[in-house]
C-alpha atoms as a PDB file:
ATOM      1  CA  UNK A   1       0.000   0.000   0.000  1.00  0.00           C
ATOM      2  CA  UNK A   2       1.519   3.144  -1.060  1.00  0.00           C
ATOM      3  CA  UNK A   3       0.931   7.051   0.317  1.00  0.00           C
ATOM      4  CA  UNK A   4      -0.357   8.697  -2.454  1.00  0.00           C
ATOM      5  CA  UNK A   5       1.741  11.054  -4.705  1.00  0.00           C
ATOM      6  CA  UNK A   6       2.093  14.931  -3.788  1.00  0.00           C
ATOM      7  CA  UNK A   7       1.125  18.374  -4.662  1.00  0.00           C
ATOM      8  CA  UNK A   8       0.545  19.412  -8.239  1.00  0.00           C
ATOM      9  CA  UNK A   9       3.917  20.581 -10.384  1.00  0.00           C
ATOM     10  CA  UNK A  10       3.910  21.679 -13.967  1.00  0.00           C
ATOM     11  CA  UNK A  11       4.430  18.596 -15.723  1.00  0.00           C
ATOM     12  CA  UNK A  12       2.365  16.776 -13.419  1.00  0.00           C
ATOM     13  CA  UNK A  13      -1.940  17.812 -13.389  1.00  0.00           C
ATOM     14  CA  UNK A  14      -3.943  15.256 -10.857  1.00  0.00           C
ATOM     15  CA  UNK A  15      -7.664  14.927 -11.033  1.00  0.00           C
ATOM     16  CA  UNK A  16      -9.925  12.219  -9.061  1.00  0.00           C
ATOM     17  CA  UNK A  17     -11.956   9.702 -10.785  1.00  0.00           C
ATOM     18  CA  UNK A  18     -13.763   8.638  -8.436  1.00  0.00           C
ATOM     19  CA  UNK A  19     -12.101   7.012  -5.186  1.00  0.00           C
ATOM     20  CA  UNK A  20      -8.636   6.972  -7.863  1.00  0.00           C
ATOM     21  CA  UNK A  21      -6.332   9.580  -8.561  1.00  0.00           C
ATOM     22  CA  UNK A  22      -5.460   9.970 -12.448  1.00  0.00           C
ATOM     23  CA  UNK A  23      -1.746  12.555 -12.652  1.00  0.00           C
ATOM     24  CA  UNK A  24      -1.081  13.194 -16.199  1.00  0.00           C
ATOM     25  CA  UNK A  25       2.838  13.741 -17.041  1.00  0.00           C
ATOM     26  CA  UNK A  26       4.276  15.490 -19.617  1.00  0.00           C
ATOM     27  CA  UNK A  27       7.070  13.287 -21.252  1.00  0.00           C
ATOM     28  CA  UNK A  28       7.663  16.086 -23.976  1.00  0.00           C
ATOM     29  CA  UNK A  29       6.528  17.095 -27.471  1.00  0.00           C
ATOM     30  CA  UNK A  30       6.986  15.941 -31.161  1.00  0.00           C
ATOM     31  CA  UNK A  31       6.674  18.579 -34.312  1.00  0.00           C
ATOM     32  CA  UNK A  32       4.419  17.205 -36.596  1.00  0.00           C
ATOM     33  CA  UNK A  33       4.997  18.708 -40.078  1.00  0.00           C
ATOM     34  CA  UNK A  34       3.754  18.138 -44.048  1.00  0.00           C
ATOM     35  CA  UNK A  35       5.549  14.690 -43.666  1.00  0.00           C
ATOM     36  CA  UNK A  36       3.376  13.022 -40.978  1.00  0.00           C
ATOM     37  CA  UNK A  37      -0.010  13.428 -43.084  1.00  0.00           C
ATOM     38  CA  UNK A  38       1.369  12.807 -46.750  1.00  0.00           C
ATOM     39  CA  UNK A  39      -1.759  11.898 -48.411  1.00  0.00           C
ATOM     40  CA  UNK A  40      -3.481  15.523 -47.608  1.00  0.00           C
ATOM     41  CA  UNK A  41      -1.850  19.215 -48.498  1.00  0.00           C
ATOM     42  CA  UNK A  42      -0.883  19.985 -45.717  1.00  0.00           C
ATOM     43  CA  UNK A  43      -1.854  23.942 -46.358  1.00  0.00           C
ATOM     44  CA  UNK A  44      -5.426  22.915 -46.348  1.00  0.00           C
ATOM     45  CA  UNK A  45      -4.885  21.706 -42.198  1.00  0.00           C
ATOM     46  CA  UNK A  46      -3.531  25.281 -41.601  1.00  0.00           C
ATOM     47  CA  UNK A  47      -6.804  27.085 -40.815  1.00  0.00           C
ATOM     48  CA  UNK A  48      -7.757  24.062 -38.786  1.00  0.00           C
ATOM     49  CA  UNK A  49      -5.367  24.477 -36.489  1.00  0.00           C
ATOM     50  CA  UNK A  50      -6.173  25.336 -32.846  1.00  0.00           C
ATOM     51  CA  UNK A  51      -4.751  29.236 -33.280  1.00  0.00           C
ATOM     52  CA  UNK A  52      -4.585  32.110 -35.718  1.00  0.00           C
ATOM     53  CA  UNK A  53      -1.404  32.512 -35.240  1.00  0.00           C
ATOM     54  CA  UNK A  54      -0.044  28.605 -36.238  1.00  0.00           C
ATOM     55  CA  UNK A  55       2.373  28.570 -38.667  1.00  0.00           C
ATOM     56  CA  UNK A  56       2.436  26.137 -42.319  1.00  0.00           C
ATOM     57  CA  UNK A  57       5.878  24.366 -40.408  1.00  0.00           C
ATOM     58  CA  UNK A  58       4.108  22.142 -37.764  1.00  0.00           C
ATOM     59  CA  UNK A  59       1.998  21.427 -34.886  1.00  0.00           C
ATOM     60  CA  UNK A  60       3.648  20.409 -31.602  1.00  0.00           C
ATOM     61  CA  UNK A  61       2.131  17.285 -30.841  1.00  0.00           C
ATOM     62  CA  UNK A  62       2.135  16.577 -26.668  1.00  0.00           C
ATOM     63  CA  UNK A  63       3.688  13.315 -25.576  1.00  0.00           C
ATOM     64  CA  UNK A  64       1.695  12.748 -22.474  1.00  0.00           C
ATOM     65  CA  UNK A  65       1.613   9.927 -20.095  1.00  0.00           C
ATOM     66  CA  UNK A  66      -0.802   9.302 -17.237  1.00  0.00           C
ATOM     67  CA  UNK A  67       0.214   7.466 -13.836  1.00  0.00           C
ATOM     68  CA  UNK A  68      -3.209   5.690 -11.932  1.00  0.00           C
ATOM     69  CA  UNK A  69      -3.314   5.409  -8.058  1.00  0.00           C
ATOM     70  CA  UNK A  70      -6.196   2.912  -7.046  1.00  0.00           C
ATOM     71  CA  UNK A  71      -6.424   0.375  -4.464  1.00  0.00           C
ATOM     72  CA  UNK A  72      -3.218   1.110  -3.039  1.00  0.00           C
ATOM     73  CA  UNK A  73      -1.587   0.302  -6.297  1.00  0.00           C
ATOM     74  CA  UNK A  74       0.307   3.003  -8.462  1.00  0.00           C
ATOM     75  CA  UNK A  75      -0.025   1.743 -12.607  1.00  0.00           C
ATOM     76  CA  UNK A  76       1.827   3.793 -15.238  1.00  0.00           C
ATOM     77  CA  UNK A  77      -0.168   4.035 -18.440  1.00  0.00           C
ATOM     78  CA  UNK A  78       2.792   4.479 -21.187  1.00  0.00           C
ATOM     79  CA  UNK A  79       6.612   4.813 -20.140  1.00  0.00           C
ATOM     80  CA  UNK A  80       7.418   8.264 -22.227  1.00  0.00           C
ATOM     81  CA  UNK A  81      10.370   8.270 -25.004  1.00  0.00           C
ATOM     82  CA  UNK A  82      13.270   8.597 -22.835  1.00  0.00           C
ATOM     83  CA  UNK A  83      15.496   5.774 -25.273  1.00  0.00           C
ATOM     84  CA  UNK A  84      14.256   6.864 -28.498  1.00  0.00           C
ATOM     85  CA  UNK A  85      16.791   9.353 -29.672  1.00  0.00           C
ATOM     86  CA  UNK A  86      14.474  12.420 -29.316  1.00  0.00           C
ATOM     87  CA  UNK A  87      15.586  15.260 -27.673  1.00  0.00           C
ATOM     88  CA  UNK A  88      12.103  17.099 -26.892  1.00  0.00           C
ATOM     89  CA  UNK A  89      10.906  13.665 -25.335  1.00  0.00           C
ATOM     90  CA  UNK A  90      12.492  12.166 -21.913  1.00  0.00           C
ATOM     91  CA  UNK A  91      10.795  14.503 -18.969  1.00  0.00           C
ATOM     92  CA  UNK A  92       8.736  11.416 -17.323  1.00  0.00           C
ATOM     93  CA  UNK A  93      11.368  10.388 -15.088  1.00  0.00           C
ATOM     94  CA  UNK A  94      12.571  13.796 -13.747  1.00  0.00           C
ATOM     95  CA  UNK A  95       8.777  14.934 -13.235  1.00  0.00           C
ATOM     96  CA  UNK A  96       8.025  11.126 -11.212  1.00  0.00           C
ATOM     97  CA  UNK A  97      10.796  12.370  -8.953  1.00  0.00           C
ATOM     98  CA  UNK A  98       9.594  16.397  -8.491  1.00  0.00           C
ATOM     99  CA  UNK A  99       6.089  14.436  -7.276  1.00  0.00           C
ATOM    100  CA  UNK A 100       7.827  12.051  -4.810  1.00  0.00           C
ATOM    101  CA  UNK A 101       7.488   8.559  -6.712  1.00  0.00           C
ATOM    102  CA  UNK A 102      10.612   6.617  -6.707  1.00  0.00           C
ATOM    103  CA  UNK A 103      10.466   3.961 -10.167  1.00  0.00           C
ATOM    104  CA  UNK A 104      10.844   1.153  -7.481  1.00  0.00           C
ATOM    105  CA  UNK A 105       7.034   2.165  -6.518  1.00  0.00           C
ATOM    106  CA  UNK A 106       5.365   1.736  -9.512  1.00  0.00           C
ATOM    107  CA  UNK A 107       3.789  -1.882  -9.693  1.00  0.00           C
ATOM    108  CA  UNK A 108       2.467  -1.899 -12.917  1.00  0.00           C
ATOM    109  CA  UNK A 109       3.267  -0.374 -16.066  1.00  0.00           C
ATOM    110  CA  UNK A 110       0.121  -1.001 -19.130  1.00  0.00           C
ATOM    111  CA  UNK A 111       1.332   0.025 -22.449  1.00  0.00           C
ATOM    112  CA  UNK A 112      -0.835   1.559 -25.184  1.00  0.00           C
ATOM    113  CA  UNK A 113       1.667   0.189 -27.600  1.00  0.00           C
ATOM    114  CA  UNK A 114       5.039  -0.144 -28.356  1.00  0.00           C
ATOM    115  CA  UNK A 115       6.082   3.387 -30.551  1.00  0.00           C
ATOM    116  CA  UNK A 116       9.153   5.208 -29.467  1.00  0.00           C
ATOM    117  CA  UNK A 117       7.497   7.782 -27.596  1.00  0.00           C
ATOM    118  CA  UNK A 118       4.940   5.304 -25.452  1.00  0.00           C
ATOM    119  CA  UNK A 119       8.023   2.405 -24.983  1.00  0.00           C
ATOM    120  CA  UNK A 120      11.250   4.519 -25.295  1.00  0.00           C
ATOM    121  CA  UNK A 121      11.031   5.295 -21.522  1.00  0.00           C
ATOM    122  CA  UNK A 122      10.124   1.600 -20.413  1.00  0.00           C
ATOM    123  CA  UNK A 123      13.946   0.856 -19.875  1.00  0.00           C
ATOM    124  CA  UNK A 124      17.098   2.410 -19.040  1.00  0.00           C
ATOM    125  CA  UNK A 125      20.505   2.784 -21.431  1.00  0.00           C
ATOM    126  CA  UNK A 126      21.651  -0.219 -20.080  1.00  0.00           C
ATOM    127  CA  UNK A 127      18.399  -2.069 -21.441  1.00  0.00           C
ATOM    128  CA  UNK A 128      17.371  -2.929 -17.814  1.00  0.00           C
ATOM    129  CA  UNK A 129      14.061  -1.713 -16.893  1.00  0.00           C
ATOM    130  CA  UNK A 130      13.085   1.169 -15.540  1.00  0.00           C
ATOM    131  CA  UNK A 131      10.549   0.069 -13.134  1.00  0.00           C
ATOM    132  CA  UNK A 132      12.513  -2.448 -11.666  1.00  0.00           C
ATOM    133  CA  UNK A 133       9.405  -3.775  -9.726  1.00  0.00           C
ATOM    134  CA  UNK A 134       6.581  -2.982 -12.088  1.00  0.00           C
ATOM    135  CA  UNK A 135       4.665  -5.878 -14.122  1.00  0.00           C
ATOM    136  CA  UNK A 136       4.521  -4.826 -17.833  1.00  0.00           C
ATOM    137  CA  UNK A 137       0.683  -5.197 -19.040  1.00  0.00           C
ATOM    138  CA  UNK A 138       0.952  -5.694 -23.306  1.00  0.00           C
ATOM    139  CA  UNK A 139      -2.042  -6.783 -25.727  1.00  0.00           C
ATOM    140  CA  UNK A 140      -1.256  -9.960 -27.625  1.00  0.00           C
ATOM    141  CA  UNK A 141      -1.451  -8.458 -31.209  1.00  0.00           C
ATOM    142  CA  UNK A 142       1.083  -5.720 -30.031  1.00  0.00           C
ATOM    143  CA  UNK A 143       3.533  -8.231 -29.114  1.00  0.00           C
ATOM    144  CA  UNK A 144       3.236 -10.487 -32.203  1.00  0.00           C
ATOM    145  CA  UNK A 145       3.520  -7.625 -34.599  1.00  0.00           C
ATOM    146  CA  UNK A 146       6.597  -6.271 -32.704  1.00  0.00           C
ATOM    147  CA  UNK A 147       8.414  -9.672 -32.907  1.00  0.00           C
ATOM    148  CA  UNK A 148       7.422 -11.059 -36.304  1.00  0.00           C
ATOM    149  CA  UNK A 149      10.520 -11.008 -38.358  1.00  0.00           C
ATOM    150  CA  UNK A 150       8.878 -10.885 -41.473  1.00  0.00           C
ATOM    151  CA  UNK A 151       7.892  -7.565 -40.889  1.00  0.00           C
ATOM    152  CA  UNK A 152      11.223  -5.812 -40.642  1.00  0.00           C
ATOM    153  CA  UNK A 153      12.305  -3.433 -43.236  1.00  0.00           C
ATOM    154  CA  UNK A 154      15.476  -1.294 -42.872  1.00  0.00           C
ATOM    155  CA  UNK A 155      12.651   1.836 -42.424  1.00  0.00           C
ATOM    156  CA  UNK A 156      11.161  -0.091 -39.484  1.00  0.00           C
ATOM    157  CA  UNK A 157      13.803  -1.842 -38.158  1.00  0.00           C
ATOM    158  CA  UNK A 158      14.968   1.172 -35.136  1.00  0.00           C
ATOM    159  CA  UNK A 159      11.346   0.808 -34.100  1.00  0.00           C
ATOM    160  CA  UNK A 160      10.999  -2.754 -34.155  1.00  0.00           C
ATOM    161  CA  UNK A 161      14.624  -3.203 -31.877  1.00  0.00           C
ATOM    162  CA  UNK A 162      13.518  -0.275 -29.281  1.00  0.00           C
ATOM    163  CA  UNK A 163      10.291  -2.432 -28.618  1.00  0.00           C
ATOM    164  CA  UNK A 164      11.809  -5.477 -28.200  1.00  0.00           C
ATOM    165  CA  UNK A 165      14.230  -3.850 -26.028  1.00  0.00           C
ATOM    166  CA  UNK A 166      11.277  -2.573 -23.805  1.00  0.00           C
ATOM    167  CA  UNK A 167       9.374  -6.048 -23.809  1.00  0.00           C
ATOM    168  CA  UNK A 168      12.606  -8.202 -22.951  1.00  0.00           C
ATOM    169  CA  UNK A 169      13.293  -6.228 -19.689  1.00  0.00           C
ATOM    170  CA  UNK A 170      10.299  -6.892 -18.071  1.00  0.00           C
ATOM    171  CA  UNK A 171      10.217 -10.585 -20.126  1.00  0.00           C
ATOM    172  CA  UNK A 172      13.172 -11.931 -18.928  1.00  0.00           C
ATOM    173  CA  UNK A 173      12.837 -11.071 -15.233  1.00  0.00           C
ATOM    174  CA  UNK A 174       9.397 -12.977 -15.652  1.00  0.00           C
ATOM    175  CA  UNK A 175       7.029  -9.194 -15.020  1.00  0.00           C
ATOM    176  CA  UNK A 176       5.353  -9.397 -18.668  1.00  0.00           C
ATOM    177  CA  UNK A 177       1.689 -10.426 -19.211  1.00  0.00           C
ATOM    178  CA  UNK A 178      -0.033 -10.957 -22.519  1.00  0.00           C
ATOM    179  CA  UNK A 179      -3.884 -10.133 -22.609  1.00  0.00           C
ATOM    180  CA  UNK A 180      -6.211 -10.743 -26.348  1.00  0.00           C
ATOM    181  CA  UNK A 181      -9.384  -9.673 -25.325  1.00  0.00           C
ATOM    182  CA  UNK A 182     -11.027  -6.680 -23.615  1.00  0.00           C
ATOM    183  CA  UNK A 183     -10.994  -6.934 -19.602  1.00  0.00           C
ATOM    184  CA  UNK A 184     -10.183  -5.934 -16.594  1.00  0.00           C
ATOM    185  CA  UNK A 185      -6.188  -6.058 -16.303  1.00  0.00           C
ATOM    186  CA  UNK A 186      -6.100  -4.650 -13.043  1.00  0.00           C
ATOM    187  CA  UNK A 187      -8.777  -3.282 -10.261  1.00  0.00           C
ATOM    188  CA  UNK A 188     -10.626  -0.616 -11.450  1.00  0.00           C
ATOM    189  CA  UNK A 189      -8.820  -0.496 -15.157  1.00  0.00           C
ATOM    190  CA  UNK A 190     -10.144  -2.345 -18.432  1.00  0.00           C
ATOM    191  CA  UNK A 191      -8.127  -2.519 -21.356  1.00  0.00           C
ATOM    192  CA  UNK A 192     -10.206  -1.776 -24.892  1.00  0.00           C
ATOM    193  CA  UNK A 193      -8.802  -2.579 -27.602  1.00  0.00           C
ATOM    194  CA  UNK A 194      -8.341  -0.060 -30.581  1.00  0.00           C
ATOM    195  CA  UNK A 195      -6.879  -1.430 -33.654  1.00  0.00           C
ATOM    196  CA  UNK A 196      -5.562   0.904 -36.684  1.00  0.00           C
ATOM    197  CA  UNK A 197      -2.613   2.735 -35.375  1.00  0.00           C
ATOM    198  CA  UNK A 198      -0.337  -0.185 -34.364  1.00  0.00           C
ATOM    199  CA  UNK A 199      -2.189  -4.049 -34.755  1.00  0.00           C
ATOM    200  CA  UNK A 200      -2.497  -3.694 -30.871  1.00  0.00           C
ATOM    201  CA  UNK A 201      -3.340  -0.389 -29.901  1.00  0.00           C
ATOM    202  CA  UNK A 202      -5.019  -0.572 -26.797  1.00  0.00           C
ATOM    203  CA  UNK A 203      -6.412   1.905 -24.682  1.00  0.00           C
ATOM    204  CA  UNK A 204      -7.376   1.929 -20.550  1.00  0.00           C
ATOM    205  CA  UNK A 205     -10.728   2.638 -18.912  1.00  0.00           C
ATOM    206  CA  UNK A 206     -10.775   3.718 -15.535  1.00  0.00           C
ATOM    207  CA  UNK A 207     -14.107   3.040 -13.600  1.00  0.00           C
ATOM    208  CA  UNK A 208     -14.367   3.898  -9.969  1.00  0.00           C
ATOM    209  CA  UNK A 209     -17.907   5.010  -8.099  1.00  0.00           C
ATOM    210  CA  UNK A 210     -19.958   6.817 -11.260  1.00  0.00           C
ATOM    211  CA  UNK A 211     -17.024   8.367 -13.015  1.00  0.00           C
ATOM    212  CA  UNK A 212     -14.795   6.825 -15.516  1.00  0.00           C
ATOM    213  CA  UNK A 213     -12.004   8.607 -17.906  1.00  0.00           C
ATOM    214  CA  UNK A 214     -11.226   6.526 -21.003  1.00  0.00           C
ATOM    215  CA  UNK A 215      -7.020   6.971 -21.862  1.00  0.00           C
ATOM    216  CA  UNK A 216      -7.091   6.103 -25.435  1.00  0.00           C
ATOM    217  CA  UNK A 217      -3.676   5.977 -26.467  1.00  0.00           C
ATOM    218  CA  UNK A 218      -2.808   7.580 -30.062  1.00  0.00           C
ATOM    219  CA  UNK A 219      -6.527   7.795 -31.443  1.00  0.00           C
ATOM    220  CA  UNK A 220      -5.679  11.506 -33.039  1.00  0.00           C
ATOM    221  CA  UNK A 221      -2.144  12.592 -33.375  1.00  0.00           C
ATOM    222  CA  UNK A 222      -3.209  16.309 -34.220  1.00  0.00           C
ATOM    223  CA  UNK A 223      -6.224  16.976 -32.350  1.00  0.00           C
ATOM    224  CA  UNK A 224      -7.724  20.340 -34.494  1.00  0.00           C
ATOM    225  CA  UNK A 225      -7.267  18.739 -37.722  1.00  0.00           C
ATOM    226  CA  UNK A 226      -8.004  14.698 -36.565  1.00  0.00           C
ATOM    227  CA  UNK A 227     -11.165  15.731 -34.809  1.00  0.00           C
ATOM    228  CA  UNK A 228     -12.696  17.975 -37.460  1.00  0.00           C
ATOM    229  CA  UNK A 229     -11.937  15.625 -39.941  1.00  0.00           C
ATOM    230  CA  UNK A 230     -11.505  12.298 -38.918  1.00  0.00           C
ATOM    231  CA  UNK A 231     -10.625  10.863 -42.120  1.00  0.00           C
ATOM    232  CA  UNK A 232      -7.418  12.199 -41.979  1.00  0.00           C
ATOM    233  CA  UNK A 233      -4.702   9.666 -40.651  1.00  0.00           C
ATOM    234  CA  UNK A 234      -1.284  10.102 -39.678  1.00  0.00           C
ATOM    235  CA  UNK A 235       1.637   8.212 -41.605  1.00  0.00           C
ATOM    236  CA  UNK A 236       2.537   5.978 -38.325  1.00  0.00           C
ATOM    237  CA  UNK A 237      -0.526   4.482 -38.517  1.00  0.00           C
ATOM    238  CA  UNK A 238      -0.091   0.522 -39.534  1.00  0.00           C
ATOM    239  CA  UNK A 239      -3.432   0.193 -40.615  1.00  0.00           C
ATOM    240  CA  UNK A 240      -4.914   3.759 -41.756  1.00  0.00           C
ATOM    241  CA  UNK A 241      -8.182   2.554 -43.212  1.00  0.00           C
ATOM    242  CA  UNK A 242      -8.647   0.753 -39.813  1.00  0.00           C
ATOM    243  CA  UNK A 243      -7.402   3.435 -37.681  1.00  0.00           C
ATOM    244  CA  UNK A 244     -10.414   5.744 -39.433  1.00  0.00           C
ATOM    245  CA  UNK A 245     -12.506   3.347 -38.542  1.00  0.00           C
ATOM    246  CA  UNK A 246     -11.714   3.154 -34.713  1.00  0.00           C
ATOM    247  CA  UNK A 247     -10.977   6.598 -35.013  1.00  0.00           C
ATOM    248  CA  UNK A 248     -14.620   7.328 -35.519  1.00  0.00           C
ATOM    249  CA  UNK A 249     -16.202   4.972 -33.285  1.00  0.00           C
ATOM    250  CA  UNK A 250     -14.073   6.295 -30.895  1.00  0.00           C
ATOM    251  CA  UNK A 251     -15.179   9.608 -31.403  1.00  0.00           C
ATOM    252  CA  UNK A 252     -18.790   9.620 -31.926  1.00  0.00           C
ATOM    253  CA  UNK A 253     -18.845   7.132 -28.535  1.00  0.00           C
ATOM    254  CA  UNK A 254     -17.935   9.581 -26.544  1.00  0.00           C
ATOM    255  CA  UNK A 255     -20.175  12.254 -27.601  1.00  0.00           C
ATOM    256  CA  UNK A 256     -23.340   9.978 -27.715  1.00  0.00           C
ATOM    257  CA  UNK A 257     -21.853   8.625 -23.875  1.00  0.00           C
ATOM    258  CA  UNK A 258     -20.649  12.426 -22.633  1.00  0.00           C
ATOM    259  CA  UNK A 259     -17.185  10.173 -22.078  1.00  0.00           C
ATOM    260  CA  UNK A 260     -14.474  12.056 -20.405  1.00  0.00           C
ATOM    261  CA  UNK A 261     -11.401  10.977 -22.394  1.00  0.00           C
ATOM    262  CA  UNK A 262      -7.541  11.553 -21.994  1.00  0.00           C
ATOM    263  CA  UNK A 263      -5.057  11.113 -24.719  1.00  0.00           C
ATOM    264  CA  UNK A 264      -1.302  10.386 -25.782  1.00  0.00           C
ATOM    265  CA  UNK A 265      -1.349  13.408 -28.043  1.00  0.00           C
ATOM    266  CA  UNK A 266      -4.211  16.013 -26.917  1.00  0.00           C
ATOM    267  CA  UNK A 267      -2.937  18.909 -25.516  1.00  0.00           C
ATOM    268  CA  UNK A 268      -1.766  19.068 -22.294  1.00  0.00           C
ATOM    269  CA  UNK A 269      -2.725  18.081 -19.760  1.00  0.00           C
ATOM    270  CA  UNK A 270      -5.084  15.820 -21.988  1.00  0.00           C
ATOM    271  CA  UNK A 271      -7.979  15.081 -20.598  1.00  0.00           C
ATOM    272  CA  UNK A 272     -11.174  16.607 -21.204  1.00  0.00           C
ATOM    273  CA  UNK A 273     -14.313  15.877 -23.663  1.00  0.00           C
ATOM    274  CA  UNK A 274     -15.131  15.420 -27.219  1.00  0.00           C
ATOM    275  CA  UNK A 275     -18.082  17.273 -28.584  1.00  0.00           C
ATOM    276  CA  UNK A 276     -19.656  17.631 -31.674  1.00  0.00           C
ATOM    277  CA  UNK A 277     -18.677  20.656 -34.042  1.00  0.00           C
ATOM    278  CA  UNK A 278     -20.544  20.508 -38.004  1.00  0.00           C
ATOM    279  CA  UNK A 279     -19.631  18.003 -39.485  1.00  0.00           C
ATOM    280  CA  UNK A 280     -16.647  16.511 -37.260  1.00  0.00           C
ATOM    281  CA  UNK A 281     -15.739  17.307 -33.522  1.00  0.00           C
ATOM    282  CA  UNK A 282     -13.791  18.762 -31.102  1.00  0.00           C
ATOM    283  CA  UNK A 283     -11.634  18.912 -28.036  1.00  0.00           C
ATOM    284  CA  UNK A 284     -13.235  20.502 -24.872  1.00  0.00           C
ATOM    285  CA  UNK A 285      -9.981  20.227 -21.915  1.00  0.00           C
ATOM    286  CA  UNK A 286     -11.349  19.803 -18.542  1.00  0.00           C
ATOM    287  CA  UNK A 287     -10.727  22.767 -16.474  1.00  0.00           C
ATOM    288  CA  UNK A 288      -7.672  23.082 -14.984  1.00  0.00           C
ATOM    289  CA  UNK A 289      -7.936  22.002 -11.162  1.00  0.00           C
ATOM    290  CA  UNK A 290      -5.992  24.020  -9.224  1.00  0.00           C
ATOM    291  CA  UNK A 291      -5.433  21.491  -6.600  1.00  0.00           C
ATOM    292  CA  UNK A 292      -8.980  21.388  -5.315  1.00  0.00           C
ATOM    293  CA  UNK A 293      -9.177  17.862  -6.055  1.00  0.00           C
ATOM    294  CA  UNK A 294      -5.835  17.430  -4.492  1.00  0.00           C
ATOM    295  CA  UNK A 295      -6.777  14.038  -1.714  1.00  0.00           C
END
């Protein structure tokens, strides 16, 4: 049974969920330019961006984590990009430590899936893992696709060793668990599976007393242009015809349900609501909150 984790810091926004406390943590930011979205001019995005004032170069993408205390237990959702040769990515272990929790308190760590900025902080550069006590939590598909052989190209192949560098240190000390079907992969928390962006994407439901938050991974990557158009992938998606497709279920689900979401990519700190805007939707954030929710 742990204490739970302190005080609000910059990189670090807590809100309750029912009896659990949800921190989000800023692991950095990625510029996503013309590049990322190569089937679509990227001019015509422009105007969809979130301000006047964007520029046609690219929009800075958060890389947000989000660390779940329930039950006692403290469960990292995504590890950050600290390995992954990015220099804007790597702040999830110094902002742990500004909030008091050690990486030897963590005891379980549930990945959306295995990019460099989600897995790149899941080990240290000695390849030993970084939470040396955690149990890594990994759907099925996401596994298989990272360690099929077939599938490596000399484009791929930096991804494909960085996430089976992250898998084998929790594998070989015996802390990795392999789930294929939507449950309940630890108290409170259901993983839902959300095919498209990677064969595995998952993403987390939280459900405690009549509140729930729904952490769903990389369903947009640019949130203004994503949201108002949905059919608009991203060119790390696996599976962009499928991605659409959970894109919009994902979407519509939680304006139809009022579902408070939280997201990989949305800005930070992440979490807020989708709502309906013409013929697409948008991002409402949650207000900030100040530390009145603070336990």
């Amino acid at each position: 049974m742990h204490p739970l984790a302190s005080g609000q810091h910059p990189g670090a926004q807590r809100r309750r969920i029912g009896d659990a406390v949800v921190t989000a943590l800023a692991d950095g930011y990625l510029d996503l330019g013309p590049q990322t979205v190569p089937a679509t001019d990227w001019n015509d995005l422009v105007p969809l961006l979130d301000t006047p004032f964007a520029t046609a170069d690219a929009y800075r993408s958060s890389i947000n984590a989000f660390l779940v205390e329930t039950g006692g237990r403290r469960i990292l959702i995504d590890a950050g990009g600290a390995q992954s040769g990015i220099g804007s990515l790597g702040r999830l272990g110094s902002t742990l430590a500004a909030i008091g929790i050690g990486p030897e308190t963590v005891d379980a760590l549930l990945i959306t899936h295995l990019h460099p900025d989600h897995a790149g902080g899941a080990f240290d550069e000695t390849g030993a893992a970084t939470f040396e006590r955690a149990e890594m939590i990994l759907h099925t598909g996401e596994h298989a696709h990272w360690h099929d052989d077939t599938l490596v190209t000399d484009a791929n192949r930096g991804y494909v060793e960085l996430a089976r560098k992250a898998v084998v240190a929790y594998a070989r000390e015996g802390r990795l668990t392999l789930f294929d079907s939507d449950s309940e992969v630890a108290p409170g928390l259901f993983a839902e599976f959300l095919p498209g962006h990677t064969p595995g994407h998952t993403g987390y439901r939280i459900e405690s007393g009549n509140d729930a938050l729904l952490i769903w991974g990389d369903i947009v990557h640019i949130p203004p242009v994503q949201m108002k158009r949905p059919e608009i992938g991203i060119a790390f998606d696996s599976d962009g015809a499928q991605a659409e497709v959970t894109r919009r279920r994902i979407l519509e689900r939680a304006v139809t349900e009022r579902l408070k979401i939280a997201g990989m990519h949305m800005p930070w700190p992440g979490i807020g609501h989708v709502e309906r805007d013409g013929t697409g939707y948008r991002f409402v954030t949650a207000p900030h909150d100040y530390g009145t929710g603070h336990p």
